[in-house]
N, C-alpha and C. Protein backbone atom coordinates (compact mmCIF):
# COMPACT_ATOMS: atom_id res chain seq x y z
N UNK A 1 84.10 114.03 115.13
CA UNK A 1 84.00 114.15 113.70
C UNK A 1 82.62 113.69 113.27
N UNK A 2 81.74 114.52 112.17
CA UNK A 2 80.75 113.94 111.78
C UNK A 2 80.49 113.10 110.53
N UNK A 3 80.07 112.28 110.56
CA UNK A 3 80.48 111.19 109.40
C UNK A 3 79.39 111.53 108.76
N UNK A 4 77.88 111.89 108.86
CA UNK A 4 76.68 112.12 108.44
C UNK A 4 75.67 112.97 109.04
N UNK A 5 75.11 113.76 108.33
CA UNK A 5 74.18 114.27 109.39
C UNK A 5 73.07 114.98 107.84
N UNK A 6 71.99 114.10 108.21
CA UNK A 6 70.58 114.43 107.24
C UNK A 6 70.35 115.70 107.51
N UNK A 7 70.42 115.87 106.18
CA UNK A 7 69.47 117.22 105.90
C UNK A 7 69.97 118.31 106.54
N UNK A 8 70.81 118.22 107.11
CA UNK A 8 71.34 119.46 107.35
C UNK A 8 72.73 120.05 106.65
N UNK A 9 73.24 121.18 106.63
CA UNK A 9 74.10 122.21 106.33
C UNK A 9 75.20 122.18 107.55
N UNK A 10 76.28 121.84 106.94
CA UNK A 10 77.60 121.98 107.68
C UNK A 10 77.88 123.06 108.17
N UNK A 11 77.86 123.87 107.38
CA UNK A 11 78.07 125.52 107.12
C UNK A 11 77.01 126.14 107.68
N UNK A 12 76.64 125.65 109.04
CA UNK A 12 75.82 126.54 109.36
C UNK A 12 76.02 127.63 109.94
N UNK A 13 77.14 128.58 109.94
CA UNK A 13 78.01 129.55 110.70
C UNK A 13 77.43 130.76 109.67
N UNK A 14 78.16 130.02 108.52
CA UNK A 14 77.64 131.00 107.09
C UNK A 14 76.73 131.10 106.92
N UNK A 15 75.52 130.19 106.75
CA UNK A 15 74.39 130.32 106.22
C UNK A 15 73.04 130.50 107.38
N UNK A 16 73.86 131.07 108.55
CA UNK A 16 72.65 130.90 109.41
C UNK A 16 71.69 132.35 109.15
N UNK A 17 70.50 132.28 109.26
CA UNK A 17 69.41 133.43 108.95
C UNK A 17 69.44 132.75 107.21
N UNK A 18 69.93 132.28 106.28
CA UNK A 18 69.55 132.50 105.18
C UNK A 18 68.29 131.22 104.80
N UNK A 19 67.28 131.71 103.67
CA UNK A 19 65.99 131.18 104.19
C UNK A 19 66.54 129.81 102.99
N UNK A 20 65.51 128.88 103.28
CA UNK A 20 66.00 127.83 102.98
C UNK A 20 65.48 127.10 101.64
N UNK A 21 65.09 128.22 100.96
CA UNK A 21 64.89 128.19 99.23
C UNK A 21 66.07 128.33 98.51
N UNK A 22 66.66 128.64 99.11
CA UNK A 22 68.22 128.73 98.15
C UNK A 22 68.58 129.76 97.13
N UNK A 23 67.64 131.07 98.23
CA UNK A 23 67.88 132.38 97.30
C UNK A 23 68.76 132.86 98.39
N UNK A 24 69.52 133.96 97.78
CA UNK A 24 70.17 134.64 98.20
C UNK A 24 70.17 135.53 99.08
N UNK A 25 70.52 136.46 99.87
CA UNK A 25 69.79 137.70 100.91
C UNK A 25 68.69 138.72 100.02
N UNK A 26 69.23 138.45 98.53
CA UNK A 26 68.71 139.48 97.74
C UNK A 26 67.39 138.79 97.76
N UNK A 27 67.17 137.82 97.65
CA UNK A 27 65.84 136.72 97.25
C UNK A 27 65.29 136.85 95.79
N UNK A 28 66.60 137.26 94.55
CA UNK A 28 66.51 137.10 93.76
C UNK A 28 66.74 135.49 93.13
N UNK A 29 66.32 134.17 93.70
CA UNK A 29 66.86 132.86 93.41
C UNK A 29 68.42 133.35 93.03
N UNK A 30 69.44 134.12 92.81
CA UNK A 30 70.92 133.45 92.89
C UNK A 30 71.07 132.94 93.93
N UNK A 31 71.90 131.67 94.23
CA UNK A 31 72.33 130.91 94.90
C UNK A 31 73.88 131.72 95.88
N UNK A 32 74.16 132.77 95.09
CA UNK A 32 75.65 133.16 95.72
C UNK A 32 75.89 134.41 94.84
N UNK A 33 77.04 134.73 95.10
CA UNK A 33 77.76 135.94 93.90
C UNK A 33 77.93 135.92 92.26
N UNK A 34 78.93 134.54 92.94
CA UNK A 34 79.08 134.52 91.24
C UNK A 34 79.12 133.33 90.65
N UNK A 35 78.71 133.06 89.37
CA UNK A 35 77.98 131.44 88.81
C UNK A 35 77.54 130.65 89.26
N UNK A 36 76.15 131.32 90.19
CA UNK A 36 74.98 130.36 90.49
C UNK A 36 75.28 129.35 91.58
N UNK A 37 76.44 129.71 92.69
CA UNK A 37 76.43 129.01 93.54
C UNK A 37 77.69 129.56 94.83
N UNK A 38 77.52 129.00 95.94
CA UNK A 38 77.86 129.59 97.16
C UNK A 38 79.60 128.98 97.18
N UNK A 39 80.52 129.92 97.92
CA UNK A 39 81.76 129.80 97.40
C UNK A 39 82.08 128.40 98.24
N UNK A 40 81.24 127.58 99.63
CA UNK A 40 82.07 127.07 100.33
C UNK A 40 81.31 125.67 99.94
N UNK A 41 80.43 126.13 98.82
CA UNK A 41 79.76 124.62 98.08
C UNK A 41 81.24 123.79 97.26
N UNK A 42 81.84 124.66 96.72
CA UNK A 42 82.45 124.00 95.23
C UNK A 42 84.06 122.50 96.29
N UNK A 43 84.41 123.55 97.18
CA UNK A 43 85.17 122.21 98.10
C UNK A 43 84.35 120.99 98.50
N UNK A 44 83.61 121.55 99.29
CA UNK A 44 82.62 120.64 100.06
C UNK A 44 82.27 119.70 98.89
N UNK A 45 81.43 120.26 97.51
CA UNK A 45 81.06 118.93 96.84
C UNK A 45 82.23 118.43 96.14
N UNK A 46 83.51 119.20 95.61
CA UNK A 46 84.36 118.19 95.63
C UNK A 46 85.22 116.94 96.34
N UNK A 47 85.52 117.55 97.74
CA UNK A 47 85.44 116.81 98.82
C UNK A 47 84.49 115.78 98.94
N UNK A 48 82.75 115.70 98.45
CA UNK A 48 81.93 114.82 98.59
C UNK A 48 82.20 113.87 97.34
N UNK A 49 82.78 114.39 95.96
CA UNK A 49 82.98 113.52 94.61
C UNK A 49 84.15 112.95 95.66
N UNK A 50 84.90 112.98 95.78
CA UNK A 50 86.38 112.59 96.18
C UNK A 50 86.06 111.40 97.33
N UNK A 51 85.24 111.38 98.21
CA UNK A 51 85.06 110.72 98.97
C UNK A 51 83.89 109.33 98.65
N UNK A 52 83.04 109.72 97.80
CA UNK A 52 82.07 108.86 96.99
C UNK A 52 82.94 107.94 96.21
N UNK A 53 83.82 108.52 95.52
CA UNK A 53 85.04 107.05 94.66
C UNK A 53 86.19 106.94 95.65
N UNK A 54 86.34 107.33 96.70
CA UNK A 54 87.12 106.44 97.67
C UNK A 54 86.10 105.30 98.55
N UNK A 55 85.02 105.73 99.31
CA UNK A 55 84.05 104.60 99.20
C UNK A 55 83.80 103.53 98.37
N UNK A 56 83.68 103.83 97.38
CA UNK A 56 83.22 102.84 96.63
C UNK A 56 84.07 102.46 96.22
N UNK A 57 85.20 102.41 95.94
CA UNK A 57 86.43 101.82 95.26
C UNK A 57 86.56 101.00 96.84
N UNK A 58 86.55 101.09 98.18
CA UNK A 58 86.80 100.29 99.31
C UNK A 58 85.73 99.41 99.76
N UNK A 59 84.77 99.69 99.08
CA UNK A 59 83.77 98.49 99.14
C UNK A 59 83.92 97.30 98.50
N UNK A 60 84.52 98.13 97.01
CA UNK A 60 84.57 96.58 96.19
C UNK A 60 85.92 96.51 96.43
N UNK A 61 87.22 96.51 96.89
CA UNK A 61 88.40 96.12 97.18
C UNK A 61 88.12 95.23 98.55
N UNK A 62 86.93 95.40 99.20
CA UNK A 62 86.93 94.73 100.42
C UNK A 62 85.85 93.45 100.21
N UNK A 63 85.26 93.17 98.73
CA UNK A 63 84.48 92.11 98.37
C UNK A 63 85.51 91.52 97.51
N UNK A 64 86.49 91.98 97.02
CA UNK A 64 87.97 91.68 96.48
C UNK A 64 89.25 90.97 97.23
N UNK A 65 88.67 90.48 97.88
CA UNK A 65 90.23 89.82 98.56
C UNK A 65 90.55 91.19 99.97
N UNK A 66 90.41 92.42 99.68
CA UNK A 66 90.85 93.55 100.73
C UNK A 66 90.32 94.48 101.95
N UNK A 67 89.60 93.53 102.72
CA UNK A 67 88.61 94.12 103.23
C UNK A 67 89.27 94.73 104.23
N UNK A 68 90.50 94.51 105.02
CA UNK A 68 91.33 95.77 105.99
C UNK A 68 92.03 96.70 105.03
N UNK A 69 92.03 96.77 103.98
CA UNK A 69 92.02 98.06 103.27
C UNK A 69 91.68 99.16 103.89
N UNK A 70 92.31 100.21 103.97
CA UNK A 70 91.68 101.87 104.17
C UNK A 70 92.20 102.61 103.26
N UNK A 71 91.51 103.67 103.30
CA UNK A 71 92.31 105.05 102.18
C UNK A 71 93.59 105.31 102.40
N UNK A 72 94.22 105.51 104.31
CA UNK A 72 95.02 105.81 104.66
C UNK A 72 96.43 104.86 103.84
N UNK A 73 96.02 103.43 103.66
CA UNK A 73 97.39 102.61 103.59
C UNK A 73 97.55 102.80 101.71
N UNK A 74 96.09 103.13 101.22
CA UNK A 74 96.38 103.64 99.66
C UNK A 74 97.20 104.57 99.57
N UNK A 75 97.26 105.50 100.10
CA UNK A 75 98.11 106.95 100.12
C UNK A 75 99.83 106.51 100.87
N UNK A 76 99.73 105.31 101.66
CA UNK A 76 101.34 105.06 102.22
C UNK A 76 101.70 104.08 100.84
N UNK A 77 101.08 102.87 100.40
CA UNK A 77 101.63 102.24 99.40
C UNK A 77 101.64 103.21 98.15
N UNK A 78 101.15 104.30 97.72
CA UNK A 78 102.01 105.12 96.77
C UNK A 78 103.14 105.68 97.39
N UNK A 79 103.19 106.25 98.50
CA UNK A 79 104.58 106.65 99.14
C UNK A 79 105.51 106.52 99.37
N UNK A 80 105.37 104.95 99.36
CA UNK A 80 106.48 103.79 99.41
C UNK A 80 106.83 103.73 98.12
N UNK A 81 106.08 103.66 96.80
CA UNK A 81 106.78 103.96 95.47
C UNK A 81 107.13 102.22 95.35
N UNK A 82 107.83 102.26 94.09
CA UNK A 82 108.14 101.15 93.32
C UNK A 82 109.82 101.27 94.05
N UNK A 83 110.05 101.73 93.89
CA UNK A 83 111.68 101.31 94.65
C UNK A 83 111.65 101.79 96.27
N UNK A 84 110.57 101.43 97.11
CA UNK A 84 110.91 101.58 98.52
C UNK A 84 111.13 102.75 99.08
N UNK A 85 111.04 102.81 100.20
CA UNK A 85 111.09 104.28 101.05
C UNK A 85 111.29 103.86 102.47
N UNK A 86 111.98 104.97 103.42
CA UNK A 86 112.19 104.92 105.00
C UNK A 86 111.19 105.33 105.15
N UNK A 87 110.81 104.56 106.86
CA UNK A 87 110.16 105.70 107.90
C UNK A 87 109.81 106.98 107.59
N UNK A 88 110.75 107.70 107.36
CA UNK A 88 111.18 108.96 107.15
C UNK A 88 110.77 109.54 106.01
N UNK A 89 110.76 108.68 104.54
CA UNK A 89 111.08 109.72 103.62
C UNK A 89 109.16 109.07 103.21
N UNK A 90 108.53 108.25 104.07
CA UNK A 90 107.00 108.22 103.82
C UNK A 90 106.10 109.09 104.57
N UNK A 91 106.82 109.25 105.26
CA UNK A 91 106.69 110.40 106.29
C UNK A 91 106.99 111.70 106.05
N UNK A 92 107.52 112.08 105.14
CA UNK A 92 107.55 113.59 104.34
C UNK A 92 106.80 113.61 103.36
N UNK A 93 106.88 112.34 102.28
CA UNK A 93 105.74 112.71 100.93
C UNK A 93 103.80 112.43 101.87
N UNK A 94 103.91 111.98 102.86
CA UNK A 94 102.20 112.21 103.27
C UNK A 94 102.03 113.36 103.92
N UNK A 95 103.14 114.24 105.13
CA UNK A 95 103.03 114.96 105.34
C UNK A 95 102.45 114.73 107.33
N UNK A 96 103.41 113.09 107.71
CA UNK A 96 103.37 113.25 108.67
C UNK A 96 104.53 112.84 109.61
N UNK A 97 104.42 112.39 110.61
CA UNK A 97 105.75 112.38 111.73
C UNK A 97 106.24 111.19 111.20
N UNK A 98 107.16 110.68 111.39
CA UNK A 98 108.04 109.53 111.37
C UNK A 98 107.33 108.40 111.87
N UNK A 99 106.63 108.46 113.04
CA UNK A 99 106.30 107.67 114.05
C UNK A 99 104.73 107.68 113.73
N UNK A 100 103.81 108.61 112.84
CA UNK A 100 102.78 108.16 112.52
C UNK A 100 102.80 107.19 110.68
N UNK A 101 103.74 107.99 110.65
CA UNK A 101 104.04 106.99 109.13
C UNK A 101 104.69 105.50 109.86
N UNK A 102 105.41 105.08 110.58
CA UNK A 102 105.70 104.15 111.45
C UNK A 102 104.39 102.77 111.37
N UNK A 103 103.69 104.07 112.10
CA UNK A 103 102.43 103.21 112.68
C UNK A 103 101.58 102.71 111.45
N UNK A 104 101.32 103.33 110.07
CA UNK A 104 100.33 103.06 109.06
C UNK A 104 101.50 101.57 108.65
N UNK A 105 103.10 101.80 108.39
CA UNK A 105 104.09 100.84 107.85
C UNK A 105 103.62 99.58 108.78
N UNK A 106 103.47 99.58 109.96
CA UNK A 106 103.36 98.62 110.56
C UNK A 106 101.90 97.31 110.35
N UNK A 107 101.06 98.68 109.99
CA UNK A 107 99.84 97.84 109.65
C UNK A 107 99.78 97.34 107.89
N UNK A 108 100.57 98.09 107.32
CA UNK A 108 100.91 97.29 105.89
C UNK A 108 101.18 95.98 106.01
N UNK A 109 102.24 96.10 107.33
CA UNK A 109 103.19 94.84 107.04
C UNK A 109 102.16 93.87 108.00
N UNK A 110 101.82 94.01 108.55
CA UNK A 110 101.05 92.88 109.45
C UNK A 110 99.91 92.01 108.27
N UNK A 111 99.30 93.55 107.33
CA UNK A 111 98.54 92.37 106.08
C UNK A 111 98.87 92.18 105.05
N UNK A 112 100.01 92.25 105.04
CA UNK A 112 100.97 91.85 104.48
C UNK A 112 101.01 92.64 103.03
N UNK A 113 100.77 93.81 102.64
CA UNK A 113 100.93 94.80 101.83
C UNK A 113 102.33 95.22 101.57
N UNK A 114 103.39 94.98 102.76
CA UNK A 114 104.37 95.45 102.52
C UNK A 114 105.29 94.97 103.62
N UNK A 115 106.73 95.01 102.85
CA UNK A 115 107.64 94.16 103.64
C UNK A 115 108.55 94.88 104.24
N UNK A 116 109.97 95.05 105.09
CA UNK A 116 110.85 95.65 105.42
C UNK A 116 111.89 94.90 105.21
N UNK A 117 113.52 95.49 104.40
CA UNK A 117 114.55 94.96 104.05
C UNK A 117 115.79 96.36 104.41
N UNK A 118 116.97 95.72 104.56
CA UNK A 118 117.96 96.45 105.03
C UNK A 118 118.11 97.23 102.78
N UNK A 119 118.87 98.34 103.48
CA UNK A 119 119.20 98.95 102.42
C UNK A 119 120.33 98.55 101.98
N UNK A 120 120.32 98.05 100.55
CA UNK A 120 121.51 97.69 100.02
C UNK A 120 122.67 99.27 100.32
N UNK A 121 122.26 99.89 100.04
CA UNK A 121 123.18 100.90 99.60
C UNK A 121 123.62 101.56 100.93
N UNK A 122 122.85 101.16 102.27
CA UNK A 122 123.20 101.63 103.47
C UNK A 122 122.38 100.86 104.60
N UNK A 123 123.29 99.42 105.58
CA UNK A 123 122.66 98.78 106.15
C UNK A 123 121.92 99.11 107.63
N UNK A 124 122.98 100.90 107.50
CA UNK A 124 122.00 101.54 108.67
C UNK A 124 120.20 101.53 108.64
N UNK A 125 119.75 101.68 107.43
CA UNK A 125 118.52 102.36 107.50
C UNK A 125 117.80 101.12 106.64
N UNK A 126 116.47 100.83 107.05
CA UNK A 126 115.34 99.82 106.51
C UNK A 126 114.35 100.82 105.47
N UNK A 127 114.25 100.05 104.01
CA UNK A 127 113.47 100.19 103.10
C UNK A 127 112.40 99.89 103.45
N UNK A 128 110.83 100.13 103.38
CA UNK A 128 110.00 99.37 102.91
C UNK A 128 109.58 99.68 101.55
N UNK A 129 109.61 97.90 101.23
CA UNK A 129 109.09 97.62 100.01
C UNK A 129 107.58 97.05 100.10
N UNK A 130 106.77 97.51 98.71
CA UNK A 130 105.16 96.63 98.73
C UNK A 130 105.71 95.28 98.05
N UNK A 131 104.78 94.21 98.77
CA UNK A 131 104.88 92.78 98.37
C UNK A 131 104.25 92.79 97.15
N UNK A 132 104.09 91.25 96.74
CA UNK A 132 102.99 91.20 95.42
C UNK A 132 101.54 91.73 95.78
N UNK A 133 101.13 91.65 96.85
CA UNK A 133 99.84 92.06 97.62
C UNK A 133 99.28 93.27 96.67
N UNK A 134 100.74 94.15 97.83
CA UNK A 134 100.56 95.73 98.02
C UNK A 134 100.34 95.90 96.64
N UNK A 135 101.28 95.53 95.29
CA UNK A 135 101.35 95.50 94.17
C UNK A 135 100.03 95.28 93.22
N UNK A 136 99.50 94.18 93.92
CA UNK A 136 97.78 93.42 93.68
C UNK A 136 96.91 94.42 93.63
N UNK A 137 96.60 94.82 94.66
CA UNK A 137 96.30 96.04 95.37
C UNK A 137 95.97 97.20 94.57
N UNK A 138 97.24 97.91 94.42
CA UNK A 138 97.04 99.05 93.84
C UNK A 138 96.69 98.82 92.25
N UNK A 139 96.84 97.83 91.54
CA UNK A 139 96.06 97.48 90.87
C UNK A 139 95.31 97.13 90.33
N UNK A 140 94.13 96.40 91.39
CA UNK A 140 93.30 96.20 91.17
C UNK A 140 92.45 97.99 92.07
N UNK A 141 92.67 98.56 92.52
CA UNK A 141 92.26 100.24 92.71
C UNK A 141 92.27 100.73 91.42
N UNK A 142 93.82 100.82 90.93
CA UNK A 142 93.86 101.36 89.56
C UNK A 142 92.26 101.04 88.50
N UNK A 143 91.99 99.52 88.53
CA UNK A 143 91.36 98.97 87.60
C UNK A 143 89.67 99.73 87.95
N UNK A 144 89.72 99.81 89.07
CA UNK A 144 88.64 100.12 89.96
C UNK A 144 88.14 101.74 89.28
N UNK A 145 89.01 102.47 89.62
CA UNK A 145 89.28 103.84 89.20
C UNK A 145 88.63 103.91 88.37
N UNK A 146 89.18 103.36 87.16
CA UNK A 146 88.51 103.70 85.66
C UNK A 146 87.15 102.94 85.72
N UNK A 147 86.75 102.11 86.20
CA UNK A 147 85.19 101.10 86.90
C UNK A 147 84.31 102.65 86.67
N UNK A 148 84.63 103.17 87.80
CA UNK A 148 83.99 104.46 88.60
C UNK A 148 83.97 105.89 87.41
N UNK A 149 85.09 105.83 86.87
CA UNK A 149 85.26 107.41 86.07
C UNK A 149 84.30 106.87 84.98
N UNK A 150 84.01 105.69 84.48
CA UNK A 150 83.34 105.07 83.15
C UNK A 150 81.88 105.49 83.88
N UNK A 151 81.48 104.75 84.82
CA UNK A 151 80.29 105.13 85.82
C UNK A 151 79.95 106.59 85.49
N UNK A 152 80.71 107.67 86.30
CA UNK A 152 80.45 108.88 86.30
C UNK A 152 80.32 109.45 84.33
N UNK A 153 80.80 108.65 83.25
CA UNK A 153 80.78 109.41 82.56
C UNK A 153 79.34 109.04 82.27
N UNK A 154 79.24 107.74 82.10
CA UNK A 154 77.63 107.18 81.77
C UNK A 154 76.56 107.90 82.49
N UNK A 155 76.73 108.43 83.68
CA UNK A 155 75.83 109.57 84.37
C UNK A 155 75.84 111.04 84.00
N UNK A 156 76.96 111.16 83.51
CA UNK A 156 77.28 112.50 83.24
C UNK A 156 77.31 113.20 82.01
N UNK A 157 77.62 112.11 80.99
CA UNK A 157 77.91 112.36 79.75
C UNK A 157 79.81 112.15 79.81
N UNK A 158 80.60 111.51 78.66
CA UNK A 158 81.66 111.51 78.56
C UNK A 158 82.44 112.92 78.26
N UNK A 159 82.16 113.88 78.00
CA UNK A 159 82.29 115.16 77.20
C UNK A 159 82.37 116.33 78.34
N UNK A 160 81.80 115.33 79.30
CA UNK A 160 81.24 116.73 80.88
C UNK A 160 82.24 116.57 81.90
N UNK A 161 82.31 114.60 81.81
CA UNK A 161 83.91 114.40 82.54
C UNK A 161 84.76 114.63 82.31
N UNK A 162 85.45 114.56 80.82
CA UNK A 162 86.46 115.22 80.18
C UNK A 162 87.14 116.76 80.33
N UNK A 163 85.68 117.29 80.25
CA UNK A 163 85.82 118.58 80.36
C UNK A 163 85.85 119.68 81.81
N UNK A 164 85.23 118.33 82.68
CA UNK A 164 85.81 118.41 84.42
C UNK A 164 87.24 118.12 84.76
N UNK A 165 87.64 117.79 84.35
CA UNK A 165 88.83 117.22 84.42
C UNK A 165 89.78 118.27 84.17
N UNK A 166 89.77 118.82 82.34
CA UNK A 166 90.48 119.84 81.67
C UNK A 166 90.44 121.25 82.61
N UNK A 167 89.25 120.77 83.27
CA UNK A 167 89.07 122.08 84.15
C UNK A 167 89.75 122.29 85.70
N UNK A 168 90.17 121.10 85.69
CA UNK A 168 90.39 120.97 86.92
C UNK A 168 91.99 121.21 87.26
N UNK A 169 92.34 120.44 85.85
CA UNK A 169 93.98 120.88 85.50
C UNK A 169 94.18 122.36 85.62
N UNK A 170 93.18 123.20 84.82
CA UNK A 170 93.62 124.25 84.59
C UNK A 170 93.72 125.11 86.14
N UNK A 171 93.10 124.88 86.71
CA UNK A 171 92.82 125.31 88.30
C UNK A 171 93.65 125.47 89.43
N UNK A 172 93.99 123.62 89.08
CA UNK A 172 94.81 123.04 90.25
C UNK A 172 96.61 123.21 89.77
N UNK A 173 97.45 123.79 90.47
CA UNK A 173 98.51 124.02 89.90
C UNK A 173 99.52 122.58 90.60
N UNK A 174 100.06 122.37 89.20
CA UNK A 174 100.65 120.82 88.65
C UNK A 174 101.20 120.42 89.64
N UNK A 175 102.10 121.27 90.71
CA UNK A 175 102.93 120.56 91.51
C UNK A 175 102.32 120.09 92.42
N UNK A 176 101.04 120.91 92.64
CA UNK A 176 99.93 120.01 93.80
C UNK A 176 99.11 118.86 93.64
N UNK A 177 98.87 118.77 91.75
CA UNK A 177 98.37 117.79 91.29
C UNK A 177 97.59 116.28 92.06
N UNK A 178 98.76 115.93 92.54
CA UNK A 178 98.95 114.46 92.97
C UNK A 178 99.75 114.62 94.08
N UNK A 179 99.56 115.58 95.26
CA UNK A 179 100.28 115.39 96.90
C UNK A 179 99.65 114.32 96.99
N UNK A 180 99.97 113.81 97.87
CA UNK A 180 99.70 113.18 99.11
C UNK A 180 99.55 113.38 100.17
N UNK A 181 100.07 114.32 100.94
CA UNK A 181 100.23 115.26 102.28
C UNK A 181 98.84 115.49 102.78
N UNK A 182 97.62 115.31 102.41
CA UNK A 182 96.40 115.72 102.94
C UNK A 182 96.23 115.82 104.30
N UNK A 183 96.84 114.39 104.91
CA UNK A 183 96.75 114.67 106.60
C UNK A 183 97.62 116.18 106.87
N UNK A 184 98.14 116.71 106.40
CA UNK A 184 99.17 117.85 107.01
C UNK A 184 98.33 119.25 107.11
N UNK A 185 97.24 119.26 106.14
CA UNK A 185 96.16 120.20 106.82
C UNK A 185 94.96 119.74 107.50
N UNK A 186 95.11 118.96 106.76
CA UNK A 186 93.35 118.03 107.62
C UNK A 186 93.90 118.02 109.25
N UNK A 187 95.44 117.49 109.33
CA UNK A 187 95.64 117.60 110.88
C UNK A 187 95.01 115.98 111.07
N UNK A 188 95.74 115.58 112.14
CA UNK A 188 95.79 114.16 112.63
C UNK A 188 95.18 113.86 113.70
N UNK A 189 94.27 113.08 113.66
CA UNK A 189 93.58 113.05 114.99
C UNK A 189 94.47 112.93 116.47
């Protein structure tokens, strides 16, 4: 996996032969087909916004009390929810095996993000619940969040984020909104 690589183009499959002014084959300066830019830019730099406020929200959670924090255990402590979840059913809303959701539960509980209790309602099967930690945690992210979106508007203008946003709704259809499942295409190492 490449974590960085200067100055160069990912996409170099696509863009190989194209000259490196950022005109088009036509070498009329368009950047692409249609609105001034190349179709496999608009993921990629969202993917790069998306990953810039997960960084930085884990930098300062890790000068915060959270420095074994990862993205991965952000995405299991929403999964786990406010009333608890199995093995199993954290393991369907991320979109992986039993036994890799297992393995992230295990490292909750070791820093103590989250606890394991028999199910009232069935002593076959173990809940996990988030402690006050896990609870800490996602709230002080939460607090973080808006840190970062205030950031981006002060760079951006408030009116440009707003209106990124409105746009983004309109795009992204609701039920996908807020998955979690990302490992299930990204694929698991």
């Amino acid at each position: 996996m490449v974590d960085h690589v200067a100055k160069e183009n990912v996409n170099q499959v696509v863009d190989n032969g194209k000259r490196e002014s950022g005109k088009g084959e036509s070498g009329d300066g368009e950047r692409g087909p249609v609105g001034g830019g190349r179709g496999y830019e608009l993921p990629l730099l969202l993917f790069g916004g998306f990953r810039t406020l997960i960084d930085r929200l884990h930098a300062r959670l890790a000068t915060e009390g959270h420095p074994d924090l990862r993205p991965a255990h952000g995405f299991a402590m929403q999964a786990i929810g406010a009333r608890g979840a199995t093995a199993s059913e954290i393991g369907r809303r991320l979109g992986v095996s039993k036994q890799a959701a297992g393995k992230t539960v295990d490292r909750l509980l070791a820093l103590g993000y989250a606890e394991r209790a028999d199910d009232p309602a069935d002593a076959r099967r173990k809940l996990v619940h988030l402690t006050p930690r896990g609870y800490a945690a996602l709230a002080r992210s939460a607090a973080i969040f808006d840190e970062l979106r205030a950031e981006w508007a002060a760079a951006l203008g408030a009116d440009r984020v707003r209106d990124l946003e409105a746009a983004l709704r309109n795009v992204v259809p609701a039920e996908t909104a807020f998955r979690l499942d990302a490992t299930s295409w990204l694929g698991t190492p």
